[in-house]
PDB file of N, CA and C in Angstrom:
ATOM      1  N   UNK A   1    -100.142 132.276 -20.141  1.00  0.00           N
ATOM      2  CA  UNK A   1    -100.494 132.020 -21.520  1.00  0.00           C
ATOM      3  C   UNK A   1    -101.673 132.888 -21.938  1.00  0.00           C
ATOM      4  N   UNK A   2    -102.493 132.691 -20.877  1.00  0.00           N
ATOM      5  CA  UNK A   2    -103.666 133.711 -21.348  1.00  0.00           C
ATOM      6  C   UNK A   2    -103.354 135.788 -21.902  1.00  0.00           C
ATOM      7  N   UNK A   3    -102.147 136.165 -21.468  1.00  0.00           N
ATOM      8  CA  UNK A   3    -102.171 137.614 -21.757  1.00  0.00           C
ATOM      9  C   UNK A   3    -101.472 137.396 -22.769  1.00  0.00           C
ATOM     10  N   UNK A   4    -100.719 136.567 -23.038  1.00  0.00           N
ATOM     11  CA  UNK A   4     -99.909 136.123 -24.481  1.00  0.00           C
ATOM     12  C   UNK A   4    -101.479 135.549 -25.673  1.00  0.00           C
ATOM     13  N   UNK A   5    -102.244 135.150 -25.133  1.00  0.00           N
ATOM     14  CA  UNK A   5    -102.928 134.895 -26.312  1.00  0.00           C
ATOM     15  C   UNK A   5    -104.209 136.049 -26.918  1.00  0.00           C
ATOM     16  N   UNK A   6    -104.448 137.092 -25.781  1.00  0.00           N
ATOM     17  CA  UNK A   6    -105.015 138.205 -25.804  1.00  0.00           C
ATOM     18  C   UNK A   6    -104.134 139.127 -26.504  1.00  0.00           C
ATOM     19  N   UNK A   7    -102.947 139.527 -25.719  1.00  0.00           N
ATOM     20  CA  UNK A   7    -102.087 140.376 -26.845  1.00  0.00           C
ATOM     21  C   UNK A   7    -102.189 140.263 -27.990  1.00  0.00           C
ATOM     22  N   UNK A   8    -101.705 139.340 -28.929  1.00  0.00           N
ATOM     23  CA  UNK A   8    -101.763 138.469 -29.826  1.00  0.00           C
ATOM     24  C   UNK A   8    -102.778 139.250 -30.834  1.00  0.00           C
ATOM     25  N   UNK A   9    -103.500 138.194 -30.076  1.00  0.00           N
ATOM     26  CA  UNK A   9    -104.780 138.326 -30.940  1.00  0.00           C
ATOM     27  C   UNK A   9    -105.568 139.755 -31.240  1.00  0.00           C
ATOM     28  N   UNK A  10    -105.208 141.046 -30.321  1.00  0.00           N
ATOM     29  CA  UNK A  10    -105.213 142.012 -30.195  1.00  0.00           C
ATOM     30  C   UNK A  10    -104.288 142.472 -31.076  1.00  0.00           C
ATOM     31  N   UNK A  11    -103.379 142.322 -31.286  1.00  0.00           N
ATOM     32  CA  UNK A  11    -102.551 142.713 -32.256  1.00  0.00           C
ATOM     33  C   UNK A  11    -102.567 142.631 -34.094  1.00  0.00           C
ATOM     34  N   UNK A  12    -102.998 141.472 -33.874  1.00  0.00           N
ATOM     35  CA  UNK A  12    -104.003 140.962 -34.936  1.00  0.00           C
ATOM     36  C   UNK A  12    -104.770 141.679 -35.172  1.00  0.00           C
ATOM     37  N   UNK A  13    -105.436 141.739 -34.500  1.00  0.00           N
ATOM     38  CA  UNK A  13    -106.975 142.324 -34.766  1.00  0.00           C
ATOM     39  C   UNK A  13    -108.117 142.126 -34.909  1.00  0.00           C
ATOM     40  N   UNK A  14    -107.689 140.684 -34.625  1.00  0.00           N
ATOM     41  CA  UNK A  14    -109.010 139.740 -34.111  1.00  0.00           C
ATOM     42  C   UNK A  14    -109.793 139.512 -33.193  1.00  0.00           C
ATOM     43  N   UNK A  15    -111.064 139.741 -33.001  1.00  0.00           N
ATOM     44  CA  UNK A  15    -112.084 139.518 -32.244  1.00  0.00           C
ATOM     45  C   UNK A  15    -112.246 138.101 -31.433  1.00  0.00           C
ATOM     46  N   UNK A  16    -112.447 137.776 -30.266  1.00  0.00           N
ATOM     47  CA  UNK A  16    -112.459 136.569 -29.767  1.00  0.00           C
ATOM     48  C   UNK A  16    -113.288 135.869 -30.327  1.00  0.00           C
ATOM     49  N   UNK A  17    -114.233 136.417 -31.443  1.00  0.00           N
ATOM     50  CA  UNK A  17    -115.429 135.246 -32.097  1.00  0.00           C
ATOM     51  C   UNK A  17    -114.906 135.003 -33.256  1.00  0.00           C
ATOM     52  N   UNK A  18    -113.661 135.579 -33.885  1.00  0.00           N
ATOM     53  CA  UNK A  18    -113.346 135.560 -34.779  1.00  0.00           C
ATOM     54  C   UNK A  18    -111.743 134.269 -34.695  1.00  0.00           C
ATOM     55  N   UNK A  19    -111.572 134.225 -33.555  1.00  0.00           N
ATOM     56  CA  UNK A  19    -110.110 133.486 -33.259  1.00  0.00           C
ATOM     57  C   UNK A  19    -110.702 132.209 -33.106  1.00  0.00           C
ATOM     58  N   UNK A  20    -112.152 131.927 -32.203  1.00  0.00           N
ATOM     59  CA  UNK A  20    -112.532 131.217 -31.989  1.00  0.00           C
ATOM     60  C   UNK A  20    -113.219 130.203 -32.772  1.00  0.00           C
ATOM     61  N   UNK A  21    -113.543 130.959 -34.117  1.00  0.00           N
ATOM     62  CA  UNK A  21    -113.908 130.596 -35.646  1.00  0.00           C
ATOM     63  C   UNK A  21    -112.883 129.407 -36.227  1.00  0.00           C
ATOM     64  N   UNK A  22    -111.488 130.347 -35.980  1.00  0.00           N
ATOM     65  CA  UNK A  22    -110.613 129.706 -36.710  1.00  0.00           C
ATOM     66  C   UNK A  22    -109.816 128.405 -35.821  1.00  0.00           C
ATOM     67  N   UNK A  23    -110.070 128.814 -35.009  1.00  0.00           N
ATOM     68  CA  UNK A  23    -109.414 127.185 -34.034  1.00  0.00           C
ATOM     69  C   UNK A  23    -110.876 126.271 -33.780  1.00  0.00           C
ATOM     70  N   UNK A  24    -112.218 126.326 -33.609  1.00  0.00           N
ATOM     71  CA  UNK A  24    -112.749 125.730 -34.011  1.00  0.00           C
ATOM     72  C   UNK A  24    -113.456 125.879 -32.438  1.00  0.00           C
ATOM     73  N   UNK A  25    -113.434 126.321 -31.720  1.00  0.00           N
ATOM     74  CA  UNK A  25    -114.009 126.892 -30.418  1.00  0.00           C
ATOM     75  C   UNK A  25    -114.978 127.656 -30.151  1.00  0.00           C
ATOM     76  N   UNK A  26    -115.755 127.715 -29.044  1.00  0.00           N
ATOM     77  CA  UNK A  26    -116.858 128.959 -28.884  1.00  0.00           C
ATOM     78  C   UNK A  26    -115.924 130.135 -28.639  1.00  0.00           C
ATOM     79  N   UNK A  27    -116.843 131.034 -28.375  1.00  0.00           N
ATOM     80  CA  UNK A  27    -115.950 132.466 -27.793  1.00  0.00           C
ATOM     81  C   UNK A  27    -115.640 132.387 -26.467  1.00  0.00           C
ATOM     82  N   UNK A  28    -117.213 131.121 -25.873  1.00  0.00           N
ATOM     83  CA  UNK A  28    -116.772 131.483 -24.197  1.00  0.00           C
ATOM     84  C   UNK A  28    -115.281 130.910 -23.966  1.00  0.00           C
ATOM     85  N   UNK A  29    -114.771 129.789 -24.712  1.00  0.00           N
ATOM     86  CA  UNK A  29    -113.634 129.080 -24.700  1.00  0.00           C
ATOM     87  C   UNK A  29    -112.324 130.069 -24.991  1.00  0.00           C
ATOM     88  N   UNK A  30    -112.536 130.732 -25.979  1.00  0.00           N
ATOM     89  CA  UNK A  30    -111.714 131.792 -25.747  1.00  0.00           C
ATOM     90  C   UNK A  30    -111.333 132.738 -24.628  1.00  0.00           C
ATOM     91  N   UNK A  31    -112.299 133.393 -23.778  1.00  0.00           N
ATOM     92  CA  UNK A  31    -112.564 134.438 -23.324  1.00  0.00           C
ATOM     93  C   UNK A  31    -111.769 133.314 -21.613  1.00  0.00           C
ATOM     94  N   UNK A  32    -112.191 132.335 -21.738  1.00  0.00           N
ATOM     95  CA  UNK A  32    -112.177 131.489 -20.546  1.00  0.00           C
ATOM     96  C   UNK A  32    -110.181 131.088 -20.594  1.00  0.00           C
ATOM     97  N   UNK A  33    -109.519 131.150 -21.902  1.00  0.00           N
ATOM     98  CA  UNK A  33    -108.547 130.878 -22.230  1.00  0.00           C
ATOM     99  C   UNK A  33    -107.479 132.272 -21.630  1.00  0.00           C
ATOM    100  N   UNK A  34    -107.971 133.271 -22.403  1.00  0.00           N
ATOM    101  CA  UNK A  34    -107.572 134.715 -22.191  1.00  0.00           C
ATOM    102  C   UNK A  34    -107.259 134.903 -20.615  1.00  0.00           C
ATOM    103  N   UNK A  35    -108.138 134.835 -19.849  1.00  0.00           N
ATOM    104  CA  UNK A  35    -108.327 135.337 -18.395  1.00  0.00           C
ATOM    105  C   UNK A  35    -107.581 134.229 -17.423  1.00  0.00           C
ATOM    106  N   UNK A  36    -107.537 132.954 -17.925  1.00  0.00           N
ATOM    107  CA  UNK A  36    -106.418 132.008 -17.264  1.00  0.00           C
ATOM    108  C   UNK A  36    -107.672 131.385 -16.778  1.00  0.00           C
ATOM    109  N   UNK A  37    -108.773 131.062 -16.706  1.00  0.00           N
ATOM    110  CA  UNK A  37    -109.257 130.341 -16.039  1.00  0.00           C
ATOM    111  C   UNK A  37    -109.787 128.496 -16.770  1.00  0.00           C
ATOM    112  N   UNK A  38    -108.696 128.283 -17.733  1.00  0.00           N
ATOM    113  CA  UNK A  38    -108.744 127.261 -18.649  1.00  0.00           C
ATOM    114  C   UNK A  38    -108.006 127.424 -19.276  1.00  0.00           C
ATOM    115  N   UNK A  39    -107.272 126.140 -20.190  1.00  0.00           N
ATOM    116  CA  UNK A  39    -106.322 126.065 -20.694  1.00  0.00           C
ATOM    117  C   UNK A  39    -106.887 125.310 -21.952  1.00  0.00           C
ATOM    118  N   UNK A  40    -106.021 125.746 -23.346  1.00  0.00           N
ATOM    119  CA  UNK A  40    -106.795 124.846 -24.662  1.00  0.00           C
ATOM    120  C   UNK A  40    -106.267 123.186 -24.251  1.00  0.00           C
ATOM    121  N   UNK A  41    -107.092 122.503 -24.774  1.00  0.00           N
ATOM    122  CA  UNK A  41    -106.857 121.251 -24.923  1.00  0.00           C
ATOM    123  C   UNK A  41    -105.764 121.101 -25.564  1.00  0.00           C
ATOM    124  N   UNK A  42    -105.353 119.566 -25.263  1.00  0.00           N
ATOM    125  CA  UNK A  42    -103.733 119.865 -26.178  1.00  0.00           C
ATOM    126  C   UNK A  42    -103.692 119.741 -27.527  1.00  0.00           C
ATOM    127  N   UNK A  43    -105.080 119.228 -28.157  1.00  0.00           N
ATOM    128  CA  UNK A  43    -105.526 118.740 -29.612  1.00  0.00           C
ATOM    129  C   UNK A  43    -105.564 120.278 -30.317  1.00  0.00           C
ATOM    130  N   UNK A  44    -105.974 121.540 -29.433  1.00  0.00           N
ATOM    131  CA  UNK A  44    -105.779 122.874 -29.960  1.00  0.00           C
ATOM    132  C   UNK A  44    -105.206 123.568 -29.948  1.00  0.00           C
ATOM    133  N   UNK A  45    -103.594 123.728 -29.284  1.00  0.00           N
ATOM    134  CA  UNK A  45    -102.663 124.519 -29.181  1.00  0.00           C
ATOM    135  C   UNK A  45    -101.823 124.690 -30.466  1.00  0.00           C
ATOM    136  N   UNK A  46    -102.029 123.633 -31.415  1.00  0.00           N
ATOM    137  CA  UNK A  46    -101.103 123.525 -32.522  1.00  0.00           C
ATOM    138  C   UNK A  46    -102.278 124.718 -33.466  1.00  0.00           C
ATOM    139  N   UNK A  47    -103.443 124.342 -33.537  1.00  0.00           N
ATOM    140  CA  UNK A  47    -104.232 125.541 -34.283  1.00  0.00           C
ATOM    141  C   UNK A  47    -104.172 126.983 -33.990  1.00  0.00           C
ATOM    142  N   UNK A  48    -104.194 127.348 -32.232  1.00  0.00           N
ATOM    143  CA  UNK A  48    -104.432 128.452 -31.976  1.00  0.00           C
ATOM    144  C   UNK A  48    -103.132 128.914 -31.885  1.00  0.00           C
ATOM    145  N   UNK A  49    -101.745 127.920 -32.082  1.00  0.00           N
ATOM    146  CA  UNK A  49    -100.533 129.011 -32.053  1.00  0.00           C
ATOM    147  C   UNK A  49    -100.289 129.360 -33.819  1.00  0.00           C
ATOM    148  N   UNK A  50    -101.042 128.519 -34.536  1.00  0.00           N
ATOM    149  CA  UNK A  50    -101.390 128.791 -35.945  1.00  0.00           C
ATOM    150  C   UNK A  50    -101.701 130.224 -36.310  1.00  0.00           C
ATOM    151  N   UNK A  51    -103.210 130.034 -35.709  1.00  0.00           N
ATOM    152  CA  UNK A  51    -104.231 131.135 -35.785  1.00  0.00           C
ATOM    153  C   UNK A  51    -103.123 132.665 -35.717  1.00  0.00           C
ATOM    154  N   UNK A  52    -102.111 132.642 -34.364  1.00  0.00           N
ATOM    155  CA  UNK A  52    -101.913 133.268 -34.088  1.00  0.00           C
ATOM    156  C   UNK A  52    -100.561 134.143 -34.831  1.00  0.00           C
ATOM    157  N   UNK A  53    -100.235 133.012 -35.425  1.00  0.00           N
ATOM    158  CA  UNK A  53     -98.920 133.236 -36.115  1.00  0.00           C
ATOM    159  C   UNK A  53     -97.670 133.139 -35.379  1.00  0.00           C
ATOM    160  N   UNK A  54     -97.703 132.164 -33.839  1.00  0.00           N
ATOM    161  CA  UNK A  54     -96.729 132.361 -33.511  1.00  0.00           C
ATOM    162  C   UNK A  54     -96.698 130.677 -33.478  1.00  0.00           C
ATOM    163  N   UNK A  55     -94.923 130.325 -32.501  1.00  0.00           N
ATOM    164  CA  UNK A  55     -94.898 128.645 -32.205  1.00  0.00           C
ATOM    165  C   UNK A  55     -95.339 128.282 -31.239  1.00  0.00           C
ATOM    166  N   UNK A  56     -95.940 127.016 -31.033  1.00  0.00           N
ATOM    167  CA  UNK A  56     -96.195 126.634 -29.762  1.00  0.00           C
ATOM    168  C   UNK A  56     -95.234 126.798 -28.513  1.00  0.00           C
ATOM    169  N   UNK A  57     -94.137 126.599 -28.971  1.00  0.00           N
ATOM    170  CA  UNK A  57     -93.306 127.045 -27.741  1.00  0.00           C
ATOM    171  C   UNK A  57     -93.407 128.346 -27.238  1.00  0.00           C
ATOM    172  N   UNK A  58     -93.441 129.544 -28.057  1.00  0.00           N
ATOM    173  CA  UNK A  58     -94.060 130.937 -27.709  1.00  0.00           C
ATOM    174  C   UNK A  58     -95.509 131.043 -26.529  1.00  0.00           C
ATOM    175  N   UNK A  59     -96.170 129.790 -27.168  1.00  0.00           N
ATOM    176  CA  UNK A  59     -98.027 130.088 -26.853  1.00  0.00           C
ATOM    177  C   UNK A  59     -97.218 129.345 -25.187  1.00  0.00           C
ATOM    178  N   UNK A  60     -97.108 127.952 -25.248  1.00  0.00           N
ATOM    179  CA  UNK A  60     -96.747 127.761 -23.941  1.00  0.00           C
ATOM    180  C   UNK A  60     -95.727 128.462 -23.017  1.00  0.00           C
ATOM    181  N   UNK A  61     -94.723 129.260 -23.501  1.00  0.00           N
ATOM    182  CA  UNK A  61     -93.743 129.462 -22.353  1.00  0.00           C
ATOM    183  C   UNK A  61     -93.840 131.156 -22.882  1.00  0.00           C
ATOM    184  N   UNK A  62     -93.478 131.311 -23.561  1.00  0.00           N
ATOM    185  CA  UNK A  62     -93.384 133.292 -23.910  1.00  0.00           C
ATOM    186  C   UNK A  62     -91.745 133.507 -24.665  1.00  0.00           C
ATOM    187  N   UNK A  63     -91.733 132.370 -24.770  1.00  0.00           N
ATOM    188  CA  UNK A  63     -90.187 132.705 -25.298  1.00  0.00           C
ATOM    189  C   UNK A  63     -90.025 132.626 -26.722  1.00  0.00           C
ATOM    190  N   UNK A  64     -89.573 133.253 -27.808  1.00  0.00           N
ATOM    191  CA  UNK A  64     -89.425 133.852 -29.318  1.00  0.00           C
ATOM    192  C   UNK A  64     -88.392 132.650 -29.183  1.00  0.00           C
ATOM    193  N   UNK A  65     -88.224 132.462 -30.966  1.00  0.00           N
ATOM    194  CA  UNK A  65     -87.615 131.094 -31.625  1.00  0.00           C
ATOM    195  C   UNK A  65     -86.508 132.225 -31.450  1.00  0.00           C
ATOM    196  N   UNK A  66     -85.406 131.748 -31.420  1.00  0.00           N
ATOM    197  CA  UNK A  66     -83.887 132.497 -31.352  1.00  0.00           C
ATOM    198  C   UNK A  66     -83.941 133.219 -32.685  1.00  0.00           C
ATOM    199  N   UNK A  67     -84.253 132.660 -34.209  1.00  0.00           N
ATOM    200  CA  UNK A  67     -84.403 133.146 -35.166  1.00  0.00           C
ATOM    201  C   UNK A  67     -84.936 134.465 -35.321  1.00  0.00           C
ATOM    202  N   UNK A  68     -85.896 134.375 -34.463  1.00  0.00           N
ATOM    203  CA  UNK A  68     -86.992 135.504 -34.856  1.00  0.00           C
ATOM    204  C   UNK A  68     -86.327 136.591 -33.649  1.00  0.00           C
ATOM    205  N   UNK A  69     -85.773 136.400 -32.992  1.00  0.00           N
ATOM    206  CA  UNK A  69     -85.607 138.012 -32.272  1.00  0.00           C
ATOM    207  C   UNK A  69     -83.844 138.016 -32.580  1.00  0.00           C
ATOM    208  N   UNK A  70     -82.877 137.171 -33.198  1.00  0.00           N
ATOM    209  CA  UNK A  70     -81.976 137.569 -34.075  1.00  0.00           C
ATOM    210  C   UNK A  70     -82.038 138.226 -34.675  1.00  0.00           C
ATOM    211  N   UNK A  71     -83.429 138.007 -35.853  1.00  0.00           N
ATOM    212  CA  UNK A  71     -83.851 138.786 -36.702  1.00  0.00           C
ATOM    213  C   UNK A  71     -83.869 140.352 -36.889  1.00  0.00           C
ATOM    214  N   UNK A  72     -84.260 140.709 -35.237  1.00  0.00           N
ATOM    215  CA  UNK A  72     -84.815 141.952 -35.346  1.00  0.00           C
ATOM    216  C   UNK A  72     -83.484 143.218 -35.048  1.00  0.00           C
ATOM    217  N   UNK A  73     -83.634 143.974 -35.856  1.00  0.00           N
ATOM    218  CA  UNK A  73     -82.679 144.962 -35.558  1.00  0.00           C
ATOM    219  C   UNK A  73     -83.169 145.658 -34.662  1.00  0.00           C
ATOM    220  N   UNK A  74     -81.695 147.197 -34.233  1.00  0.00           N
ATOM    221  CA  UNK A  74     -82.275 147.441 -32.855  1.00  0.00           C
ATOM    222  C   UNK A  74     -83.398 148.727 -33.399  1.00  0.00           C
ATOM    223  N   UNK A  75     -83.629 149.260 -34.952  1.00  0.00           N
ATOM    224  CA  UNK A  75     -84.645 149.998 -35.190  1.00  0.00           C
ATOM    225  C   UNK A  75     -85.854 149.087 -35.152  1.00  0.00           C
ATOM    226  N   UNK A  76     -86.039 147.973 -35.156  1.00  0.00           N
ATOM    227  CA  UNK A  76     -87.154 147.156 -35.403  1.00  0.00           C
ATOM    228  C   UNK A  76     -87.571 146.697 -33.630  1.00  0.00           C
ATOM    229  N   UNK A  77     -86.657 146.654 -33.175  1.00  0.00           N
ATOM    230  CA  UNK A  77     -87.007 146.243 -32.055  1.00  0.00           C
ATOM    231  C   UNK A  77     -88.021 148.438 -31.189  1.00  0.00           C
ATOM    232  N   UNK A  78     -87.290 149.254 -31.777  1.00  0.00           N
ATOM    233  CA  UNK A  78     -87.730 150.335 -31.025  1.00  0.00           C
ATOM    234  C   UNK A  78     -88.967 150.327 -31.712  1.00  0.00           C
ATOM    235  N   UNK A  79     -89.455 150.070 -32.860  1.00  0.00           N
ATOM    236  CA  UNK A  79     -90.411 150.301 -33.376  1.00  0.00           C
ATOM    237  C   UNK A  79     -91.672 149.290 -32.708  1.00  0.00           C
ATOM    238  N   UNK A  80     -90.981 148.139 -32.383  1.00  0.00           N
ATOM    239  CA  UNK A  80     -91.712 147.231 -31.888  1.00  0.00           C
ATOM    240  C   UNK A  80     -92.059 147.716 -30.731  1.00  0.00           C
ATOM    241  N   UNK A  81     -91.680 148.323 -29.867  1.00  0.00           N
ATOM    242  CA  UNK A  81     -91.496 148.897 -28.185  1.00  0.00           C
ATOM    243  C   UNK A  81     -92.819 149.896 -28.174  1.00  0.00           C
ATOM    244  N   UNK A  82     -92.724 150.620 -29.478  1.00  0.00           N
ATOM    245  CA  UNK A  82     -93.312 152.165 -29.268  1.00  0.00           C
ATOM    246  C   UNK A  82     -94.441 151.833 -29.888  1.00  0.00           C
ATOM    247  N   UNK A  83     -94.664 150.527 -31.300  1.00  0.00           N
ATOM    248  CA  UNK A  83     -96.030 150.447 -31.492  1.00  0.00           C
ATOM    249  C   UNK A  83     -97.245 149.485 -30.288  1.00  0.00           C
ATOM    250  N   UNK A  84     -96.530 149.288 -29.392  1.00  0.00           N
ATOM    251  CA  UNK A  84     -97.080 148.403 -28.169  1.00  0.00           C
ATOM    252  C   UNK A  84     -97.550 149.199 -26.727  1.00  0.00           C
ATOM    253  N   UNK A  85     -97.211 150.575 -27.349  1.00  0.00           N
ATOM    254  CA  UNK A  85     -97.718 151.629 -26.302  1.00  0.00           C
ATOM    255  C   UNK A  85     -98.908 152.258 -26.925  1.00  0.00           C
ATOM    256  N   UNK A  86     -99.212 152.020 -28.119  1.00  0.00           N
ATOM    257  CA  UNK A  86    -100.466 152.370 -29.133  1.00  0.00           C
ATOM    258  C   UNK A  86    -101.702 151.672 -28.495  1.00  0.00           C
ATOM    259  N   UNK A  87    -102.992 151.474 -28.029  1.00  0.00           N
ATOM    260  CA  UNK A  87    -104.001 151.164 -28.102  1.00  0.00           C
ATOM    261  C   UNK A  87    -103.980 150.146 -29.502  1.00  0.00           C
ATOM    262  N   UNK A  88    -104.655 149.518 -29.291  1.00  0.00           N
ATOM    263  CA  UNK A  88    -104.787 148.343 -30.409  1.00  0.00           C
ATOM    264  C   UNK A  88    -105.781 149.053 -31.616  1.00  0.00           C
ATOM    265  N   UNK A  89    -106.619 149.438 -30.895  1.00  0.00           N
ATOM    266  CA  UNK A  89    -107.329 149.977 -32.387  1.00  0.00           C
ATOM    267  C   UNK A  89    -106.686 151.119 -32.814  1.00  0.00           C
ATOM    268  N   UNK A  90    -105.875 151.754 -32.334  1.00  0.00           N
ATOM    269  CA  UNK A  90    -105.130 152.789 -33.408  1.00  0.00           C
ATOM    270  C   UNK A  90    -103.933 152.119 -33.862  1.00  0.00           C
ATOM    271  N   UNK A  91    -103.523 150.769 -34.023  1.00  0.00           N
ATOM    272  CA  UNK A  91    -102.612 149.945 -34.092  1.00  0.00           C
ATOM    273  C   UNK A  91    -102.561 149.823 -36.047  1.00  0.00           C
ATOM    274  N   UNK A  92    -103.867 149.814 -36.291  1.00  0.00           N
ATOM    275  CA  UNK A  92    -104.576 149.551 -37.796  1.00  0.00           C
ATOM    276  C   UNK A  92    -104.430 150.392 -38.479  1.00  0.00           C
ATOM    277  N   UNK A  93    -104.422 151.451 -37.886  1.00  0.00           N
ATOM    278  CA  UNK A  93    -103.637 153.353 -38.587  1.00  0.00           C
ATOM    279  C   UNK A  93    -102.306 152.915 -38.981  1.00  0.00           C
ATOM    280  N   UNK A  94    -101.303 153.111 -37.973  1.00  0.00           N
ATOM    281  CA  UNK A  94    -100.169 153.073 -38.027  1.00  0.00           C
ATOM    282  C   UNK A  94     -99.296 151.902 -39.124  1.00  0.00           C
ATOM    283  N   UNK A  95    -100.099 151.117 -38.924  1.00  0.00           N
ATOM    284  CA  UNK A  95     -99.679 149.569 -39.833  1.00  0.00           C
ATOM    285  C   UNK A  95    -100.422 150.485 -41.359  1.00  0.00           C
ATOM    286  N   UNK A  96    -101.232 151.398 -41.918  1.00  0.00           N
ATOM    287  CA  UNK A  96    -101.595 151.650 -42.838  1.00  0.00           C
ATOM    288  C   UNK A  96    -100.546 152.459 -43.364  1.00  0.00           C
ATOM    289  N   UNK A  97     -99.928 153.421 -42.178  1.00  0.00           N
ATOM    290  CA  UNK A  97     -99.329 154.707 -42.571  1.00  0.00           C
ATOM    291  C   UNK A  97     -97.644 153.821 -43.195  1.00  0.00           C
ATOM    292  N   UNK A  98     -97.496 153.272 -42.488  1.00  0.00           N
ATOM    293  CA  UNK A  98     -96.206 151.933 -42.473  1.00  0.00           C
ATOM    294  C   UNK A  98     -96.562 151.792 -43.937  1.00  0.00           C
ATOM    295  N   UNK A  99     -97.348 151.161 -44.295  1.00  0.00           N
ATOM    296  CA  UNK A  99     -97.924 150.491 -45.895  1.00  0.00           C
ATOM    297  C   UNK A  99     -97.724 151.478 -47.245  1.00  0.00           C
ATOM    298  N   UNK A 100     -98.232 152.424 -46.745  1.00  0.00           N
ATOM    299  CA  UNK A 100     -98.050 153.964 -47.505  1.00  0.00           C
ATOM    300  C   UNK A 100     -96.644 154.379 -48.084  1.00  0.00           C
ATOM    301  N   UNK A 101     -95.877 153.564 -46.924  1.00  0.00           N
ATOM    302  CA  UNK A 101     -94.676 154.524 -46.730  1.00  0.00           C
ATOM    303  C   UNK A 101     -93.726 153.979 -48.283  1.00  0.00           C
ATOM    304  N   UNK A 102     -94.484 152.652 -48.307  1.00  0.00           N
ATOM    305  CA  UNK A 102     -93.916 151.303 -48.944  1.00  0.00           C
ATOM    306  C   UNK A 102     -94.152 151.866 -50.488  1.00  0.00           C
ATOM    307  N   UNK A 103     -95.356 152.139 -50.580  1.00  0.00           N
ATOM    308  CA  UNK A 103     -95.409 152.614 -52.240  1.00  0.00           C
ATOM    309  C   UNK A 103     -94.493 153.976 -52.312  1.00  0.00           C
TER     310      UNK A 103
END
């Protein structure tokens, strides 16, 4: 759970003081979450799979709602593949250039 909630939140683009804001946690609680050496309480899994934008079933097991990877075509899925080989902070480029493309 912990590299699922780092990814994530990395993907996002959120800072662990900033995730930790929004579920209502310190950072060390985060950071302690991330690395596996603690698990959220069960009163916070419904916030931090919030926070995260995904379902709790995702946050606990790693597995996508059937909906959501139905969803994805197989250009969406390559796009998904190749923006996950990006460094996260050049992640914020690419999602701009994407945006651009739109106007």
């Amino acid at each position: 759970m912990g590299g699922r909630i780092r990814t994530q939140r990395e993907l996002l683009g959120f800072t662990q003081a900033k995730l930790a804001s929004m579920i209502g946690v310190s950072e060390n609680a985060v950071t302690q979450y991330e690395t596996g050496r603690s698990s959220p309480r069960r009163e916070r899994v419904g916030a931090l799979a919030k926070a995260l934008g995904k379902s709790i079933g995702w946050l606990l097991t790693g597995d996508e709602p059937e909906e959501e990877v139905k969803a994805q075509t197989a250009a969406e899925r390559d796009i998904l593949k190749a923006i996950r080989d990006i460094p996260p902070d050049q992640q914020d480029f690419i999602l701009k250039m994407i945006n651009g493309l739109k106007n």
